[in-house]
Each structure stands twice: as structure tokens, then as C-alpha cells.
Protein backbone atom coordinates (compact mmCIF):
# COMPACT_ATOMS: atom_id res chain seq x y z
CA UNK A 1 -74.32 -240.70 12.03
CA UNK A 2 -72.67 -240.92 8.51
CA UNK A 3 -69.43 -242.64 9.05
CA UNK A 4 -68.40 -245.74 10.77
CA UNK A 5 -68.75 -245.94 13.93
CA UNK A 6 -65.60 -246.02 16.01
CA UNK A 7 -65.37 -246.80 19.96
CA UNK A 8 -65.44 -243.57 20.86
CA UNK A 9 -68.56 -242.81 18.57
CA UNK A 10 -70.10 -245.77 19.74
CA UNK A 11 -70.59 -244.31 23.30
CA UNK A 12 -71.35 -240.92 21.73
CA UNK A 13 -74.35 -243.10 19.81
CA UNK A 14 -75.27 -244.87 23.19
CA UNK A 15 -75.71 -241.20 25.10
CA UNK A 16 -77.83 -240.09 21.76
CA UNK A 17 -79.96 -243.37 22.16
CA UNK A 18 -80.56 -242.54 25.96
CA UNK A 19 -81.37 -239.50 25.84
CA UNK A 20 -83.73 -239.63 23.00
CA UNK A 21 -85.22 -242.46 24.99
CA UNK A 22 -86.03 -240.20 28.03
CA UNK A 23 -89.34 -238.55 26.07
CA UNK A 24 -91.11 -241.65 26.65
CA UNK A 25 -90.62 -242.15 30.55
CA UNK A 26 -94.03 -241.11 31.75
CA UNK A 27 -95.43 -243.38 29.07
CA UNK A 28 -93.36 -246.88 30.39
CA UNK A 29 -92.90 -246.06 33.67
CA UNK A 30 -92.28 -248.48 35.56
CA UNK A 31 -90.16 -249.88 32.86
CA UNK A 32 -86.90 -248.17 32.13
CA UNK A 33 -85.99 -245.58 29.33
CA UNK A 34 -84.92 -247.92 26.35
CA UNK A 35 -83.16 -247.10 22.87
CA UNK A 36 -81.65 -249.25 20.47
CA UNK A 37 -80.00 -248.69 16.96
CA UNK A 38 -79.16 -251.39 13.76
CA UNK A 39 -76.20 -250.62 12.11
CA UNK A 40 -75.02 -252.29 8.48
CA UNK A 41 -71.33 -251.78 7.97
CA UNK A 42 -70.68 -249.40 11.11
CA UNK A 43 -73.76 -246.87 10.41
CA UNK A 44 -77.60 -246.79 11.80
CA UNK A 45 -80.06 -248.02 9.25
CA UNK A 46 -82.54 -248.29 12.23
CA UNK A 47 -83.43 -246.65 15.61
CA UNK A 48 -86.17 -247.63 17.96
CA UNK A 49 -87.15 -246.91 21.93
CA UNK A 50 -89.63 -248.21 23.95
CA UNK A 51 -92.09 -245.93 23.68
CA UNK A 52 -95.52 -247.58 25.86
CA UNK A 53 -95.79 -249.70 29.13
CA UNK A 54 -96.53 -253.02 28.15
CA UNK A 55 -95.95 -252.24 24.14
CA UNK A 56 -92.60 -253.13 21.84
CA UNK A 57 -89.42 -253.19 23.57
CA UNK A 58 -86.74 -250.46 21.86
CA UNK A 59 -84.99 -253.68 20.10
CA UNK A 60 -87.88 -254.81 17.82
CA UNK A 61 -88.74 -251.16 16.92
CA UNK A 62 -85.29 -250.51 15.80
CA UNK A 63 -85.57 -254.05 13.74
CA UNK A 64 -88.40 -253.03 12.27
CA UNK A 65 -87.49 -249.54 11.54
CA UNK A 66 -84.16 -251.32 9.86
CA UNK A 67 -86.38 -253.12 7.40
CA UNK A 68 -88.82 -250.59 6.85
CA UNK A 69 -85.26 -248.99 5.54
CA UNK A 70 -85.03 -251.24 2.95
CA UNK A 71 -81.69 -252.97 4.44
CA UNK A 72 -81.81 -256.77 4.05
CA UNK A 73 -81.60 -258.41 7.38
CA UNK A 74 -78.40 -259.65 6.09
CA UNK A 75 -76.59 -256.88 5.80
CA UNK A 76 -77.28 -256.17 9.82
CA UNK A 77 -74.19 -256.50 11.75
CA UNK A 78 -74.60 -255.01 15.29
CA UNK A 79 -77.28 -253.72 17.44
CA UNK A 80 -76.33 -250.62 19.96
CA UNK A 81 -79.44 -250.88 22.98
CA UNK A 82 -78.45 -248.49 26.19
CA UNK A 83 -79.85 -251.54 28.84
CA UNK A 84 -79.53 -254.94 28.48
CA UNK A 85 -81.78 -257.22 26.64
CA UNK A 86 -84.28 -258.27 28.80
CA UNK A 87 -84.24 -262.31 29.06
CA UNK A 88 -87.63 -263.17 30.03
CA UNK A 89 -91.17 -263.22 28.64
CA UNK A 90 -93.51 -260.76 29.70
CA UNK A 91 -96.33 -258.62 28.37
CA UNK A 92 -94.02 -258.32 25.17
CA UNK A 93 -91.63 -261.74 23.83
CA UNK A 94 -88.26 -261.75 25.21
CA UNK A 95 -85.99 -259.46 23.27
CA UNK A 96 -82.85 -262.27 23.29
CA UNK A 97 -85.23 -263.94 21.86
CA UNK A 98 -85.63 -261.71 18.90
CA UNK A 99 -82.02 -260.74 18.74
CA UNK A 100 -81.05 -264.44 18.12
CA UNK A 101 -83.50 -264.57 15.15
CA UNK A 102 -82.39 -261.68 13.67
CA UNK A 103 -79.26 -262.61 12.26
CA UNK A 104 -77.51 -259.46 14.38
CA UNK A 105 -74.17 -260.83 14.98
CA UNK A 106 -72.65 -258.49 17.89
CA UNK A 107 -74.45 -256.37 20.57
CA UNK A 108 -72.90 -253.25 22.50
CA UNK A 109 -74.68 -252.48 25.83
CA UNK A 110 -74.68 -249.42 27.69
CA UNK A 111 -75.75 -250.85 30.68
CA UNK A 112 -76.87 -254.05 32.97
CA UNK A 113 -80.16 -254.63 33.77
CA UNK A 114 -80.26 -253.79 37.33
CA UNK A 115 -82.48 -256.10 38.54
CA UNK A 116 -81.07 -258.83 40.66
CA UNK A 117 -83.57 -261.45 39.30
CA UNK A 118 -82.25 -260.60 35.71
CA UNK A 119 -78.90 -258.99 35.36
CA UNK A 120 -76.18 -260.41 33.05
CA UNK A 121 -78.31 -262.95 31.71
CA UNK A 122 -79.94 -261.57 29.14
CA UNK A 123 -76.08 -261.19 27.99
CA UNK A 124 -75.20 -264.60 29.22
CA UNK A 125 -77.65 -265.92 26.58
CA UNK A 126 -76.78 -264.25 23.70
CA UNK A 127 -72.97 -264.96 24.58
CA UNK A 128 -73.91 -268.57 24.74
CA UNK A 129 -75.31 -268.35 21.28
CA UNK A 130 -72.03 -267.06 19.46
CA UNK A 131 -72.62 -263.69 19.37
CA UNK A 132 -70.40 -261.05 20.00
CA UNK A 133 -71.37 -259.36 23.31
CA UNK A 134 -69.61 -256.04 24.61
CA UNK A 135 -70.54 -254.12 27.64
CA UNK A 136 -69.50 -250.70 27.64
CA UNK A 137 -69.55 -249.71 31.55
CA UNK A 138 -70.81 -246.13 32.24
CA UNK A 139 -71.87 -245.40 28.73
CA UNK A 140 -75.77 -244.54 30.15
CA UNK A 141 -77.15 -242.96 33.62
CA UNK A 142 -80.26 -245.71 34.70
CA UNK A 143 -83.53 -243.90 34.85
CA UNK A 144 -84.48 -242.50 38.44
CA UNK A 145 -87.64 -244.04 38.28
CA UNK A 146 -86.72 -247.35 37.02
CA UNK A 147 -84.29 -247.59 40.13
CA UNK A 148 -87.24 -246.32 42.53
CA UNK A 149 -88.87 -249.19 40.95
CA UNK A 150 -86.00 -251.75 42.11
CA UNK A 151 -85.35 -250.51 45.89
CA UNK A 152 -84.60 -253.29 48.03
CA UNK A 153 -88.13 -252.99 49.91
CA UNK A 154 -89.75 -252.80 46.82
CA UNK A 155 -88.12 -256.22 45.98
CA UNK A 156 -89.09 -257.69 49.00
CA UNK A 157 -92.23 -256.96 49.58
CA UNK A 158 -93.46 -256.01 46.10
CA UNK A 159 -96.43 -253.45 45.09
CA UNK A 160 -97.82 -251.89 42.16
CA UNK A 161 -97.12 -248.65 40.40
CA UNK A 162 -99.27 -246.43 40.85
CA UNK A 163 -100.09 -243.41 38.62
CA UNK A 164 -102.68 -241.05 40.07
CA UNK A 165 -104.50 -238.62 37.91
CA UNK A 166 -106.89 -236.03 38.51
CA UNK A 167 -108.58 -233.11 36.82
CA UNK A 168 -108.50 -229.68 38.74
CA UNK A 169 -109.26 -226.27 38.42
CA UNK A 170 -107.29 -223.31 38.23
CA UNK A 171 -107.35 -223.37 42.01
CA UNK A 172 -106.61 -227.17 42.76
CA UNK A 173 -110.17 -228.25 43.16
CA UNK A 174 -111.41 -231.37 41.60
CA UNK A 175 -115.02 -230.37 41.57
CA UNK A 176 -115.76 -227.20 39.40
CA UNK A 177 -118.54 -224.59 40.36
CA UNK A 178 -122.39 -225.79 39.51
CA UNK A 179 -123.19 -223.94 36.67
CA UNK A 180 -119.57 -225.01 35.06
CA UNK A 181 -119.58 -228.52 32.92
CA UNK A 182 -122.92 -229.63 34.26
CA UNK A 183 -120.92 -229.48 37.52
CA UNK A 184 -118.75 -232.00 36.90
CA UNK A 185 -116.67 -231.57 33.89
CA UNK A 186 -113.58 -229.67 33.86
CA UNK A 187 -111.09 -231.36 30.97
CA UNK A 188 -111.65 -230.57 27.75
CA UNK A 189 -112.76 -233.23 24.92
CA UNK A 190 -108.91 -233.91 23.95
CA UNK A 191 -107.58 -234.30 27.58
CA UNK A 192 -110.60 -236.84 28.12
CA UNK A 193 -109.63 -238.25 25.32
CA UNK A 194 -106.29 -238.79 26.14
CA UNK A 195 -107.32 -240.52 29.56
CA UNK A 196 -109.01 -243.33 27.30
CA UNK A 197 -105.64 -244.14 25.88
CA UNK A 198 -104.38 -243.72 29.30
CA UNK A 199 -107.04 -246.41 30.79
CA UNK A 200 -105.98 -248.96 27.97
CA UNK A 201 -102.60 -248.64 29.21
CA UNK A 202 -102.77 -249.78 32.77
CA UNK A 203 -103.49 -253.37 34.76
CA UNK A 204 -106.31 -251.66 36.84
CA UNK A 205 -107.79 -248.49 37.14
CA UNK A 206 -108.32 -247.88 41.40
CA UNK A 207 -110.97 -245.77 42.59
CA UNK A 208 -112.98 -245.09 45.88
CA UNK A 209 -117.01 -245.34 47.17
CA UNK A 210 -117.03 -241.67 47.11
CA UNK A 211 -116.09 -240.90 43.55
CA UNK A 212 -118.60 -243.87 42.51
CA UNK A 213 -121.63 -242.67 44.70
CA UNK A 214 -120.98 -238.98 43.62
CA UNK A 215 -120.50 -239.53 39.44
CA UNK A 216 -121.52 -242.90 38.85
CA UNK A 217 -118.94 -243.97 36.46
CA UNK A 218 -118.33 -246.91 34.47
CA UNK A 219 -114.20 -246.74 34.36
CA UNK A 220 -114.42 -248.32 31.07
CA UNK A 221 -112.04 -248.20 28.15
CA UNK A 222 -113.76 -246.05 25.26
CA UNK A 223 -112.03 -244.91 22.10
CA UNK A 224 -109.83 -243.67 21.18
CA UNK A 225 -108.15 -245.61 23.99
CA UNK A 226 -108.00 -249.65 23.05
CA UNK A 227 -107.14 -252.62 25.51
CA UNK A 228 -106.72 -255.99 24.40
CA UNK A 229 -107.55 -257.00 28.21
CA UNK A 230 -109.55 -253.72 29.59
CA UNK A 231 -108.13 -252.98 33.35
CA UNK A 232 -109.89 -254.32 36.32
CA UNK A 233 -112.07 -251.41 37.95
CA UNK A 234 -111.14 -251.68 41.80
CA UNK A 235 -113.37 -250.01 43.96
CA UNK A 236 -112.52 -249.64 47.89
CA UNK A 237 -115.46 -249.64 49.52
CA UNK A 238 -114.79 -250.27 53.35
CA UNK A 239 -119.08 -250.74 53.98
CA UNK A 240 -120.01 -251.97 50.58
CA UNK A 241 -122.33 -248.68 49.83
CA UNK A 242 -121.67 -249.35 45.84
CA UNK A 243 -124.85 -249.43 44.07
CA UNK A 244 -126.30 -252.31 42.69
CA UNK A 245 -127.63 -250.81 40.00
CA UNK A 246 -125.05 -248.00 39.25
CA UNK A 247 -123.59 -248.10 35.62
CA UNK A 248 -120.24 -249.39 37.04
CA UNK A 249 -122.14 -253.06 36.84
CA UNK A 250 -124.13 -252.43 33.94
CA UNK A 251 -123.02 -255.00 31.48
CA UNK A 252 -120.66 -254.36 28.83
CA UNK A 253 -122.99 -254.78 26.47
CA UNK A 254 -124.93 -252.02 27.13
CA UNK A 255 -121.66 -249.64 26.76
CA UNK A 256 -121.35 -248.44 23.56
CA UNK A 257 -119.27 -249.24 20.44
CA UNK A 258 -116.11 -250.10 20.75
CA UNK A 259 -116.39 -249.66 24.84
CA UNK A 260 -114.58 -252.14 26.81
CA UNK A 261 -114.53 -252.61 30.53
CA UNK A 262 -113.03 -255.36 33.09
CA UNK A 263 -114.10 -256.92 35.87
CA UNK A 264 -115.18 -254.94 39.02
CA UNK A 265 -113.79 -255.61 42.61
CA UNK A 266 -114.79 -254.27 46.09
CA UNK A 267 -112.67 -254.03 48.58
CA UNK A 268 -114.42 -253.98 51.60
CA UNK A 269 -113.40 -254.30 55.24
CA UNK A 270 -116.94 -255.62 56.28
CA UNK A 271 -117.20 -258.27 59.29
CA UNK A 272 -119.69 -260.76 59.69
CA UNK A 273 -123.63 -259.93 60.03
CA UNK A 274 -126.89 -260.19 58.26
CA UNK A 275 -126.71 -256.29 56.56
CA UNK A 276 -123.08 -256.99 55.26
CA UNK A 277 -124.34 -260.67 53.90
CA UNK A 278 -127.18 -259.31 52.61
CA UNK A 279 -125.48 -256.32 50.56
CA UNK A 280 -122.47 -258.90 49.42
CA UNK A 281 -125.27 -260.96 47.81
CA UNK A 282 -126.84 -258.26 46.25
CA UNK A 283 -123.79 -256.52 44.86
CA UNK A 284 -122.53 -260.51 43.77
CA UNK A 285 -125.65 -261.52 41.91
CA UNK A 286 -125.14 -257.81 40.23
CA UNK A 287 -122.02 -259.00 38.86
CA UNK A 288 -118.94 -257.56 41.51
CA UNK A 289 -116.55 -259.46 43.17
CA UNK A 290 -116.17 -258.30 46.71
CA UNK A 291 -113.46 -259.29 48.68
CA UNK A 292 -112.88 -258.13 52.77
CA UNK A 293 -109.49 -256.82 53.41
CA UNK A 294 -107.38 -256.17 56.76
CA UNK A 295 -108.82 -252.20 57.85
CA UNK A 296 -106.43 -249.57 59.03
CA UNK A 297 -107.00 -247.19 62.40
CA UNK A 298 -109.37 -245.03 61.02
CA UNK A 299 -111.76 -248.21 59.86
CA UNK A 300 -111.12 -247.94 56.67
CA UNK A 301 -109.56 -250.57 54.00
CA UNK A 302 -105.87 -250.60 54.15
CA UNK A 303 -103.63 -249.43 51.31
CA UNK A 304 -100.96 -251.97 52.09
CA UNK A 305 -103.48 -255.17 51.98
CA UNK A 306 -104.94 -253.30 48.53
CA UNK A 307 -101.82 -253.23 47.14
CA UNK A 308 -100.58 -256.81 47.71
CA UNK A 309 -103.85 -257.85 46.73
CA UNK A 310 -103.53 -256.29 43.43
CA UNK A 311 -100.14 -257.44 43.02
CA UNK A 312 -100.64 -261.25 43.62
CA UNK A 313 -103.40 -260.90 40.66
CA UNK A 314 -100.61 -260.10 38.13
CA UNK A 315 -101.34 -256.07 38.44
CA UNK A 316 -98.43 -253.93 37.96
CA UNK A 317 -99.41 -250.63 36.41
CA UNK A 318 -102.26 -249.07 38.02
CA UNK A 319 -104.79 -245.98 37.64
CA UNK A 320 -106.08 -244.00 40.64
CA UNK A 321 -108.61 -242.14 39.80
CA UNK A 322 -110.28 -240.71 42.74
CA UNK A 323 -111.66 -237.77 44.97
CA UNK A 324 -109.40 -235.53 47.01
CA UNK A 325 -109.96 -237.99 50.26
CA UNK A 326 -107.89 -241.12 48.71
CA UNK A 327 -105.36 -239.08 46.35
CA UNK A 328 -104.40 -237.47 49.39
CA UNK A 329 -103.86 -240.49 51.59
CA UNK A 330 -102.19 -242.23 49.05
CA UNK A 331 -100.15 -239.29 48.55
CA UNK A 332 -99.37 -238.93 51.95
CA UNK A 333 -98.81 -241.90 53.05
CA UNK A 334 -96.28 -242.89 50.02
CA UNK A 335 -98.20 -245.17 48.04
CA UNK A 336 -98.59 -243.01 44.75
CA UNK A 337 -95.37 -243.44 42.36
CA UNK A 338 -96.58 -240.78 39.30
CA UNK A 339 -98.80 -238.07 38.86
CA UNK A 340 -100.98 -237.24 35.57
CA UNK A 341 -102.87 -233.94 36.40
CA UNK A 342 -104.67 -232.16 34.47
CA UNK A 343 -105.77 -228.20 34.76
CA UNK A 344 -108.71 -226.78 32.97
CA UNK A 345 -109.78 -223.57 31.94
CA UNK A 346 -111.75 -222.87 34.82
CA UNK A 347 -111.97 -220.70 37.70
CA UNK A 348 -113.11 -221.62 41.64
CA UNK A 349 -114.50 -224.66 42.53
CA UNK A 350 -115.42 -227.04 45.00
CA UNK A 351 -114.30 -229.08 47.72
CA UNK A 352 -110.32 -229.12 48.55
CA UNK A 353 -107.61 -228.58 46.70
CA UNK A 354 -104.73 -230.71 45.96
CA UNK A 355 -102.67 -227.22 44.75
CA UNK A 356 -100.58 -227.86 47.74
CA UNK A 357 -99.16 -231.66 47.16
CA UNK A 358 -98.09 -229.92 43.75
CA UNK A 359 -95.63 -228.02 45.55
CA UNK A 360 -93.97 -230.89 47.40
CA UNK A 361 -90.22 -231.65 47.24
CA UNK A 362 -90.62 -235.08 46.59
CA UNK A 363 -92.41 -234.51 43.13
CA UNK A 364 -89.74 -234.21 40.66
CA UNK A 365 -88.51 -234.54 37.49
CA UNK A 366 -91.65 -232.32 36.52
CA UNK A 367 -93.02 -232.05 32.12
CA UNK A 368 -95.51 -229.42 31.78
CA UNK A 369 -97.50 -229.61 28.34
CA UNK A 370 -100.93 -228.64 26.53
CA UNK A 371 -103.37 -230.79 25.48
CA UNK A 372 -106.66 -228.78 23.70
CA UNK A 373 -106.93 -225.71 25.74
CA UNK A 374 -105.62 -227.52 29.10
CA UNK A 375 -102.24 -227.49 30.93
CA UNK A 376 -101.15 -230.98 31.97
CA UNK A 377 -98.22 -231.76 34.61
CA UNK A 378 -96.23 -235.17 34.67
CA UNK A 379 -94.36 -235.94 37.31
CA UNK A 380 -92.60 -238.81 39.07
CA UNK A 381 -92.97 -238.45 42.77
CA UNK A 382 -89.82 -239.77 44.74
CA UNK A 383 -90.67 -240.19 48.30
């Protein structure tokens, strides 16, 4: 926008801001859909979103896309951000934090932060500091997701997000035919390459015994994907079958350059007796941490007790990436909040298919893209 901004333009911005925001939601999901502009004498001089989970909030970017301008801090006068600042420190500093360091004199908000733990006082604070706070009430629509995120239930007994992700054929199968990719390669080299910077973006990456007994992976973090703090691998492994020796506790140091990888958990639901002690200690002194967990009917380690667990070790975003067997269940039985799937160039296959949970209702608010010579769906899924 040219001209000074009026009241009326000023919403007009805020709608701009939010909907420009909305092309990063499968990237900070859980977190809401986030822009923010710096205007000097009533026009922008910056613009900024939040762009990656756990990354810069919308309100630095803009900042810093207002200096990298070449506007002097001191000519800022107002910053436009479609949800309120958010008050506390997480993964990132808090952004009233920033604000009040700026210099920014007045801030128009299109929106409260809905949480109950949080809302009005990232305002409150900046308010208390002399600045020049204005609400404008209705000026943005909150994100689906981001309200999914804050149900009541999901306040009070909290869980993890959880973004499942799987590679199929062109028939749903997650397993391609035996003389295809060695037999177990369907993504091309830029969709696996995009799952490393996928796996650098996440808390934990969550898997089960039958994806690590049939492809022995490491779940590690290998460039181009980075992690300061590489996700914990999470295994759920009701028997502990894991192998000692598998590459999943091969030590770091044996990965290659650059390769990262966090600490590895089994989940098992074992009871007491000399086999289960005797494969804990082997699978300890291999370097896992194995922890029993409450089983479900079918024997098997529960979903709910996995997901508390994770949660009351600080995880919040998490990875599945698993066979047919868990994707379904967790799928099923509500526990999955996002899918990632990608579909290869290939033809048949083996085992299931997961074409069908595709089709569901409940998946919404659908992106289909191309990455290399795959298709690749987004999705959130709502209940």
C-alpha cells in the first residue's frame, strides 16, 4: 500500500496479512497463521509471517524485513500483526518482548490470542508499557487448525500434534513391487529430501517394531534437513523385538557428515520375567531407553499413555512415520492431527493401502503440490 493508511485500510491491510499468512499453515501447525507489517508514517516498510514451527514469530520477520529496507528504527511508528503478541517464552523469545525494544510506538491487532492461558495479556503488557494498543474485533477468521489445537479436551488433558507421513504408490500401498527401488524406495531424491527438513522440524519422530524390523532405519536428521536438538526416535515396541544391533542404536558417530540423531525410546508394554529383563538389559547397555506403558485390548501399547508420555517430556510436534498397521490405528482411532503423503511414480505394490483414509470427510482443508516427479497431499484432518 502507497498511501496512508486509514481505518478502513487498516483492516483491508489486516485481511492482506492473514491471508498471505495462510501459505505457511502446514509448515507451523500447531501454531496459528501469523502476519505482521511495520509501517513509517502510515505505509509498510516491512512485512513478515511466521513461516516454520518452532522458527521466528511473524513480528521479528517483519522487523527485520523493515531494516533490511533501509528505514531507521526510528522512523517506525506502528506494527499491524493479525493475532496477538504472544507473551511468553517458548521455542522462539517472547514477541512483547521484542516489540518493547523496538521503539514501535502503537500496535493494531486483528485478533486475541485464543488461548485461555494467554489471551489479552500479551496486550495487557504492552499497554502497561505506554504503548498505544488497538484491537480491531473481527478484522481476521482464527485458523481451523489452531482452534482444533485449543478444544477444551485438548486443554485438559493435553497431547501432541501429530503429523503422519507416508510414501505410497499410485495405488495406496506403502511397499512398492520387488524389483521397484530395491523394494523399498518409492519417493524420489527431492521428496526424501524434503522429509530431512521435515525431521528437523519436529519434537520426535514416532515409529513402530514393524517398520524398524522390516527397513532398519536410523530416523536421523541428514541434510539438507538441520536440528539444533535432533527429535527423539520413539519406537513402540509392545515385546521389545528391536534389535540390538540394528542401525537405529548405532552411534551417531558412525552416521555420516552432518547426520544428527536423538535419543531412542521403547515403549513397551512388557511385564515382569526373566526374557523381558533379559532383552531390557540388552537393548539398555545398547544405548535405548525403554520404558513399559499401560497396553490396550488387543495387548498392544496404548496410544493414549504414548501420547501423555511424550507430552510430559516437553514434545509437542511429532512425526509418525510408520507401516500401514499404526497409521491406520492412529488414524482411526483420532490420534493423527495432519497428514504429509507422498505419491510416487509407481505402479502396484504391496501390502494395504491407505487410498481409502484419503477419501475421508474428516480430512480437509486439502494442498496438492509436486515435489521432483512426485505428487504430495497436505492435509489437516478434523475429526
Amino acid at each position: 500500500m502507497d498511501s496512508a493508511l486509514t481505518l478502513p485500510s487498516l483492516r483491508e491491510l489486516l485481511a492482506e496479512l492473514a491471508a498471505e499468512s495462510r501459505a505457511y499453515r502446514f509448515e507451523v501447525a500447531p501454531n496459528p497463521c501469523v502476519g505482521a507489517a511495520v509501517l513509517s508514517g502510515g505505509r509498510v516498510v516491512g512485512r513478515g509471517f511466521h513461516e516454520v514451527w518452532g522458527q521466528a514469530h511473524a513480528e521479528p520477520n517483519a522487523l527485520a524485513a523493515a531494516r533490511a529496507g533501509g528505514v531507521p528504527a526510528s522512523a517506525w511508528d506502528t506494527l499491524v500483526v493479525t493475532l496477538e503478541p504472544c507473551s511468553s517464552v517458548g521455542k522462539t523469545p517472547a514477541c512483547t518482548d521484542l516489540l518493547l525494544a523496538s521503539g514501535i510506538r502503537r500496535v493494531v491487532v486483528g485478533a486475541l490470542d485464543p488461548d485461555p492461558r494467554h489471551r489479552g495479556e500479551g496486550l495487557r503488557r504492552l499497554a502497561e508499557a505506554g504503548l498505544e494498543v488497538e484491537l480491531m474485533e473481527r478484522a481476521v477468521e482464527l485458523d481451523a487448525h489452531f482452534t482444533h489445537w485449543l478444544e477444551r479436551e485438548r486443554l485438559r488433558r493435553p497431547r501432541p500434534w501429530i503429523l503422519a507421513k507416508w510414501a505410497q504408490t499410485r495405488s495406496g500401498q506403502l511397499t512398492p513391487p520387488e524389483d521397484v527401488g530395491e523394494g523399498r524406495w518409492i519417493s524420489s531424491p527431492e521428496s526424501l529430501a524434503e522429509v530431512q527438513v521435515l525431521r528437523g522440524r519436529v519434537d520426535a519422530i514416532l515409529t513402530g517394531i514393524g517398520t524398524v524390523l522390516a527397513d532398519d532405519p536410523r530416523f536421523s536428521v541428514r541434510p539438507p534437513g538441520a536440528a539444533a536438538t535432533p527429535p527423539l526416535r520413539v519406537v513402540l515396541d509392545t515385546h521389545l523385538r528391536t534389535p540390538p544391533d540394528g542401525r537405529l542404536l548405532r552411534p551417531a558417530a558412525s552416521f555420516g557428515p552432518g547426520e544428527t540423531a536423538g535419543a531412542v525410546h521403547l515403549l513397551c508394554g512388557l511385564g515382569p520375567g526373566a526374557a523381558a529383563r533379559s532383552r531390557r538389559r540388552d537393548l539398555e547397555a545398547a544405548g535405548a531407553e525403554v520404558t513399559a506403558l499401560a497396553t490396550n485390548e488387543q495387548g498392544v501399547v496404548s496410544l493414549r499413555a504414548v501420547e501423555t508420555w511424550l507430552w510430559e517430556r516437553g514434545v509437542r510436534r511429532v512425526l509418525l512415520e510408520a507401516g500401514p498397521t499404526l497409521l491406520a490405528r492412529g488414524l482411526e482411532l483420532g490420534f493423527v492431527d495432519q497428514l504429509r503423503v507422498y505419491t510416487g511414480s509407481v505402479a502396484g505394490g504391496r501390502g494395504p493401502s491407505m487410498a481409502e483414509w484419503l477419501t475421508k470427510p474428516a480430512v480437509g482443508d486439502r494442498l496438492f503440490r509436486e515435489v521432483g516427479p512426485d505428487g504430495v497431499l497436505e492435509a489437516f484432518v478434523t475429526a
